[in-house]
Protein backbone atom coordinates (compact mmCIF):
# COMPACT_ATOMS: atom_id res chain seq x y z
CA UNK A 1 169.18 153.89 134.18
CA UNK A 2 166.92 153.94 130.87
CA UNK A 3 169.15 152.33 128.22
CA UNK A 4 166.46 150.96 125.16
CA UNK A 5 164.97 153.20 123.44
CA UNK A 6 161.75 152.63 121.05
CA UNK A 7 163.88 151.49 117.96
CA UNK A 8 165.92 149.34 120.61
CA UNK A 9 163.00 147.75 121.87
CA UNK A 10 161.19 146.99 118.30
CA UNK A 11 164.39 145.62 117.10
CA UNK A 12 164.84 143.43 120.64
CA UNK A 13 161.10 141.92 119.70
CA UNK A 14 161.57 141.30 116.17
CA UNK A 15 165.50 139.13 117.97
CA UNK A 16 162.54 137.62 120.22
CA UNK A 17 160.88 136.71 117.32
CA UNK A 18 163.20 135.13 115.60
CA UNK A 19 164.62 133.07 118.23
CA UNK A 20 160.79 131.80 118.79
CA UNK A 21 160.94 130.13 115.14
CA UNK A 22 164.02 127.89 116.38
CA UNK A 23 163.15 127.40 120.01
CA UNK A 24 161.92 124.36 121.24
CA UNK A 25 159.84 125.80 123.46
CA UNK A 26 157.33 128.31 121.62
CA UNK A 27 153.93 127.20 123.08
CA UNK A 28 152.77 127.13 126.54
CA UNK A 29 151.25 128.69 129.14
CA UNK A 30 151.42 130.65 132.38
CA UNK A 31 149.19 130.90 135.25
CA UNK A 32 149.34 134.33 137.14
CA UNK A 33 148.06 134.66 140.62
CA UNK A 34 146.34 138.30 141.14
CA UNK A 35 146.88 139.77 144.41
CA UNK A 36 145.62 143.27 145.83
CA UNK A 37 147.45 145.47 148.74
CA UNK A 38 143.84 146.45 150.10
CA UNK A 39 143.07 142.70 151.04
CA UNK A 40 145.72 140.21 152.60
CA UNK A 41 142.87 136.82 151.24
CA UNK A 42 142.18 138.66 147.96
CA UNK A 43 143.36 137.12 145.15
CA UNK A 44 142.35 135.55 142.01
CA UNK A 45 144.46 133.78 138.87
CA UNK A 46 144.42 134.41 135.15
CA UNK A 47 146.14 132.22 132.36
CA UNK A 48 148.00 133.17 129.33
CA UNK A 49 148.26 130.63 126.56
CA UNK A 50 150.85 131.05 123.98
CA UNK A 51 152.40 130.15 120.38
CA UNK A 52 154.05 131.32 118.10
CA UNK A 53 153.06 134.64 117.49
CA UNK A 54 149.70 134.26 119.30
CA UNK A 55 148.92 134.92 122.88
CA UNK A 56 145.25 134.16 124.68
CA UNK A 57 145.19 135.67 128.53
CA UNK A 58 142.29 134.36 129.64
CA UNK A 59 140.00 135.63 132.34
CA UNK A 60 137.41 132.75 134.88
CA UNK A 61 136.52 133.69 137.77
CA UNK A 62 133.40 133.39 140.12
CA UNK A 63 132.09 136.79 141.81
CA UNK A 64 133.20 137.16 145.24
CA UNK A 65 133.32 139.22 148.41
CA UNK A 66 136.26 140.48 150.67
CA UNK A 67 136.44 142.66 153.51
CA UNK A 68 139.48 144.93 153.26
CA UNK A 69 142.19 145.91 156.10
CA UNK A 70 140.34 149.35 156.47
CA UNK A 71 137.15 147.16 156.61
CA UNK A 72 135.60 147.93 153.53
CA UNK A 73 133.72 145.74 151.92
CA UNK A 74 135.13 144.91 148.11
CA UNK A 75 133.30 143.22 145.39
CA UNK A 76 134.98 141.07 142.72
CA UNK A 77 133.21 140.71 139.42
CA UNK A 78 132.79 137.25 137.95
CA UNK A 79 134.34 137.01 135.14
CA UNK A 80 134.13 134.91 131.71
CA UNK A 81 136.70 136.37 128.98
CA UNK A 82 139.31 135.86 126.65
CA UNK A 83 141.74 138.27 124.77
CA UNK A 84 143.63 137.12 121.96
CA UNK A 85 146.76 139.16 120.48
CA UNK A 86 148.08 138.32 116.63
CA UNK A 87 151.49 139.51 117.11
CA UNK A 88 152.27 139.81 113.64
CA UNK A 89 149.05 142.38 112.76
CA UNK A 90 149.16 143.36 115.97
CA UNK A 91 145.19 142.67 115.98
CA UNK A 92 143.30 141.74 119.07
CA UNK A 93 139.74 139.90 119.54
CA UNK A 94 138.02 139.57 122.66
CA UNK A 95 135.61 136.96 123.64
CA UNK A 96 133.24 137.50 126.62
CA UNK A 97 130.41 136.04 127.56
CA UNK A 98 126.91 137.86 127.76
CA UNK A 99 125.08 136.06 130.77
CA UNK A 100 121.79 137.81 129.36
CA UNK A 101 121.89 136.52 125.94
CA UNK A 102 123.93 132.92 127.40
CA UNK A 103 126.26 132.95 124.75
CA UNK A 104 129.22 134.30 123.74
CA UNK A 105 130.23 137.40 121.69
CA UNK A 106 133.55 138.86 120.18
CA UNK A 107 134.62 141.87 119.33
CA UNK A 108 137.67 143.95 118.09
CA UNK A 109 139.34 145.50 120.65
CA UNK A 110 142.17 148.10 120.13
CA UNK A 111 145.82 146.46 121.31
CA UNK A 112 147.15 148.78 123.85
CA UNK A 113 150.53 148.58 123.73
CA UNK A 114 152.46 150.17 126.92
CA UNK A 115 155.09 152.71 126.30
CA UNK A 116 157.74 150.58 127.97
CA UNK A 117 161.41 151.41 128.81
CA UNK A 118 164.05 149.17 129.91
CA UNK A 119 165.82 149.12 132.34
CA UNK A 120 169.89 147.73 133.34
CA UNK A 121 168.27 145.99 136.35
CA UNK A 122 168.21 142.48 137.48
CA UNK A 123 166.61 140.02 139.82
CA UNK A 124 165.97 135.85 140.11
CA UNK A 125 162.54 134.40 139.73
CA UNK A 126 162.87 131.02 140.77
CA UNK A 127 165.45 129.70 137.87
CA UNK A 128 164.70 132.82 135.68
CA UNK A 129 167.40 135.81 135.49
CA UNK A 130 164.50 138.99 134.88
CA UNK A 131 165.14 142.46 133.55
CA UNK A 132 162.75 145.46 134.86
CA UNK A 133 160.59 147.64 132.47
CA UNK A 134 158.40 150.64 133.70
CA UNK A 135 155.70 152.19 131.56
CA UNK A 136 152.31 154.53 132.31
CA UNK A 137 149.54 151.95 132.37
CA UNK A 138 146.37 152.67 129.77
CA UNK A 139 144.38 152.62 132.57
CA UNK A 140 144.76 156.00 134.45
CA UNK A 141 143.93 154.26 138.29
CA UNK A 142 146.89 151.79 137.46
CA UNK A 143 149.82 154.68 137.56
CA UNK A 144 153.31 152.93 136.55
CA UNK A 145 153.45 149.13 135.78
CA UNK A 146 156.91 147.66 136.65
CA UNK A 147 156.98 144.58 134.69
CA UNK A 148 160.03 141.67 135.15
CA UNK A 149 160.42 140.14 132.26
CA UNK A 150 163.08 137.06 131.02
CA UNK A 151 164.65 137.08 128.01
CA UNK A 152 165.16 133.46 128.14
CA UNK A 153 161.71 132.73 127.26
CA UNK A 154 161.26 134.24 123.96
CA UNK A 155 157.43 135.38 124.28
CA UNK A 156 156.60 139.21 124.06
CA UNK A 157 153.64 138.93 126.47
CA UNK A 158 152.52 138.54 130.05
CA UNK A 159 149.36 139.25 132.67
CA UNK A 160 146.76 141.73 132.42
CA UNK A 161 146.71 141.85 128.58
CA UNK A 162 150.28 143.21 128.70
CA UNK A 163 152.69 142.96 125.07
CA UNK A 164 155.80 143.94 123.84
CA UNK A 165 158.95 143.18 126.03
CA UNK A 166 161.51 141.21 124.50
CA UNK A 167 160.71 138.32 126.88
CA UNK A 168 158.06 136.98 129.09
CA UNK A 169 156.70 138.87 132.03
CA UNK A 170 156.70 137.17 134.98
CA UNK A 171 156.04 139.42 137.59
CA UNK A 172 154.21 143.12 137.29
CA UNK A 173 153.00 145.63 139.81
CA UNK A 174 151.00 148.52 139.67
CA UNK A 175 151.16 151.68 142.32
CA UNK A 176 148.63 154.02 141.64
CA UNK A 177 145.37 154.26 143.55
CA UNK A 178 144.68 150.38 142.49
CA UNK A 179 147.72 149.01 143.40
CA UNK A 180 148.36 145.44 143.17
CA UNK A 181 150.73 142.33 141.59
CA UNK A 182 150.80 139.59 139.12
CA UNK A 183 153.13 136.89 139.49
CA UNK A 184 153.86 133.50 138.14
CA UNK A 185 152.64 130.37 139.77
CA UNK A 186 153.16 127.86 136.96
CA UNK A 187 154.60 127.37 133.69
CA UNK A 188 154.20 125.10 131.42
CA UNK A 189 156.05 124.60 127.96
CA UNK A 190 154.14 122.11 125.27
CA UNK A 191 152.45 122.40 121.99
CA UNK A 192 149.29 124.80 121.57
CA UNK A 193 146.87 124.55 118.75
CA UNK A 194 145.11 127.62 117.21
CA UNK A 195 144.62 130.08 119.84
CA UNK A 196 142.11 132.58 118.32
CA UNK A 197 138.61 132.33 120.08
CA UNK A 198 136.01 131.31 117.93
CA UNK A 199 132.64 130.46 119.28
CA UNK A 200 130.03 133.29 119.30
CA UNK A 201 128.48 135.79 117.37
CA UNK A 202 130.48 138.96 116.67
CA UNK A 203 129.40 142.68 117.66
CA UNK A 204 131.11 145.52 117.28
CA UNK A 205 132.69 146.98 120.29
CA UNK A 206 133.23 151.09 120.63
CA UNK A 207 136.71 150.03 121.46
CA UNK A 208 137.16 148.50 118.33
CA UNK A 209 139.57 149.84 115.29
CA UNK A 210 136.58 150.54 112.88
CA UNK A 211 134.41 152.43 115.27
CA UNK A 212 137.57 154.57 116.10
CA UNK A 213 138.45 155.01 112.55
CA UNK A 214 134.89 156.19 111.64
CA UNK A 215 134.76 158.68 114.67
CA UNK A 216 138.37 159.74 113.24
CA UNK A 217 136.44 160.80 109.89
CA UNK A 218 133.66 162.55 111.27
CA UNK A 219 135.62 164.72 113.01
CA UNK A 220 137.62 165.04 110.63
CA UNK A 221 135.06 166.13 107.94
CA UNK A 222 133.05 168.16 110.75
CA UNK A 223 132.32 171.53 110.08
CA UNK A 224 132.21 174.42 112.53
């Protein structure tokens, strides 16, 4: 049964907020394992750093090879990335690194933000009581995300650049065409210092806020 709706949901972060300023425990961090339902070996893990109104999911991986059940063979990018969220502006950067140029560059990236409903089911992971939310991913190949999240741990993020449950994901699956899991290996509560990525040179990204704003106007003022 569906029982938040959107103003529930916004006023359930804003509670999650709040109860971040007096918790204890408002930085740490979370490392995901990745798995895929085409590959029983393939795998991969992401972390997600956290404070205060920050979050940083970072992305390292080496490229490697897998042979499917259906033997196909499947490709796995490298990877060398980091998105960070400000929670209050709801403002993203993302830092990648151009192996060309060997550096690395950030850009603005639009914050997707799921259109997530909640729902009056529950579940243990490991000492964690975890509600279920369902939303349509961004990305069409994704289909629905269900994402367990615990309201005991005050953090309105999780894996995969997801935002905006009252509570930390710790578990998410996907079941379109790319199906596949997240779920928590580790966690780890204890200070973090500034989270926003810093080092290299910035470049504007067609993803980014401006470049969508100035594609808005020309539209806009196109004649026909």
């Amino acid at each position: 049964m569906k029982i938040q709706t959107h103003a529930n949901i916004a006023l359930a972060i804003l509670t999650t907020f709040c109860l971040s300023t007096v918790s204890a425990q408002v930085g740490g961090y979370v490392v995901y394992k990745r798995t895929f339902d085409f590959g029983d070996n393939l795998f991969y893990q992401d972390t997600l750093r956290f404070k205060e109104g920050e979050l940083l999911y970072i992305e390292k991986r080496e490229g490697q090879n897998w042979k499917t059940r259906s033997g196909y063979d499947f490709k796995l990018a490298e990877a060398d990335r980091a998105w960070f969220l400000d929670l209050a502006k709801q403002e993203s950067t993302e830092q990648q690194y151009n192996p060309k140029a060997k550096a690395y560059e950030l850009s603005q990236k639009a914050a997707h933000h799921l259109d997530w409903e909640i729902h009056e089911e529950y579940r243990q992971i490991g000492k964690y009581t975890v509600q279920k939310a369902t939303a349509k991913h961004y990305h069409p190949s994704y289909g629905i995300t269900t994402a367990w999240f615990a309201t005991d741990i005050p953090v309105p993020g999780g894996p995969d650049r997801l935002w905006g449950l009252p509570g930390l994901i710790l578990e998410c699956s996907t079941k379109g065409s790319f199906k596949g899991a997240f779920t928590m290996e580790q966690i780890v509560f204890a200070p973090q210092s500034n989270l926003r990525p810093s080092e290299g040179q910035w470049v504007q990204s067609k993803d980014s806020p401006q470049v969508y704003k100035k594609s808005l106007r020309e539209l806009l003022n196109k004649e026909y």
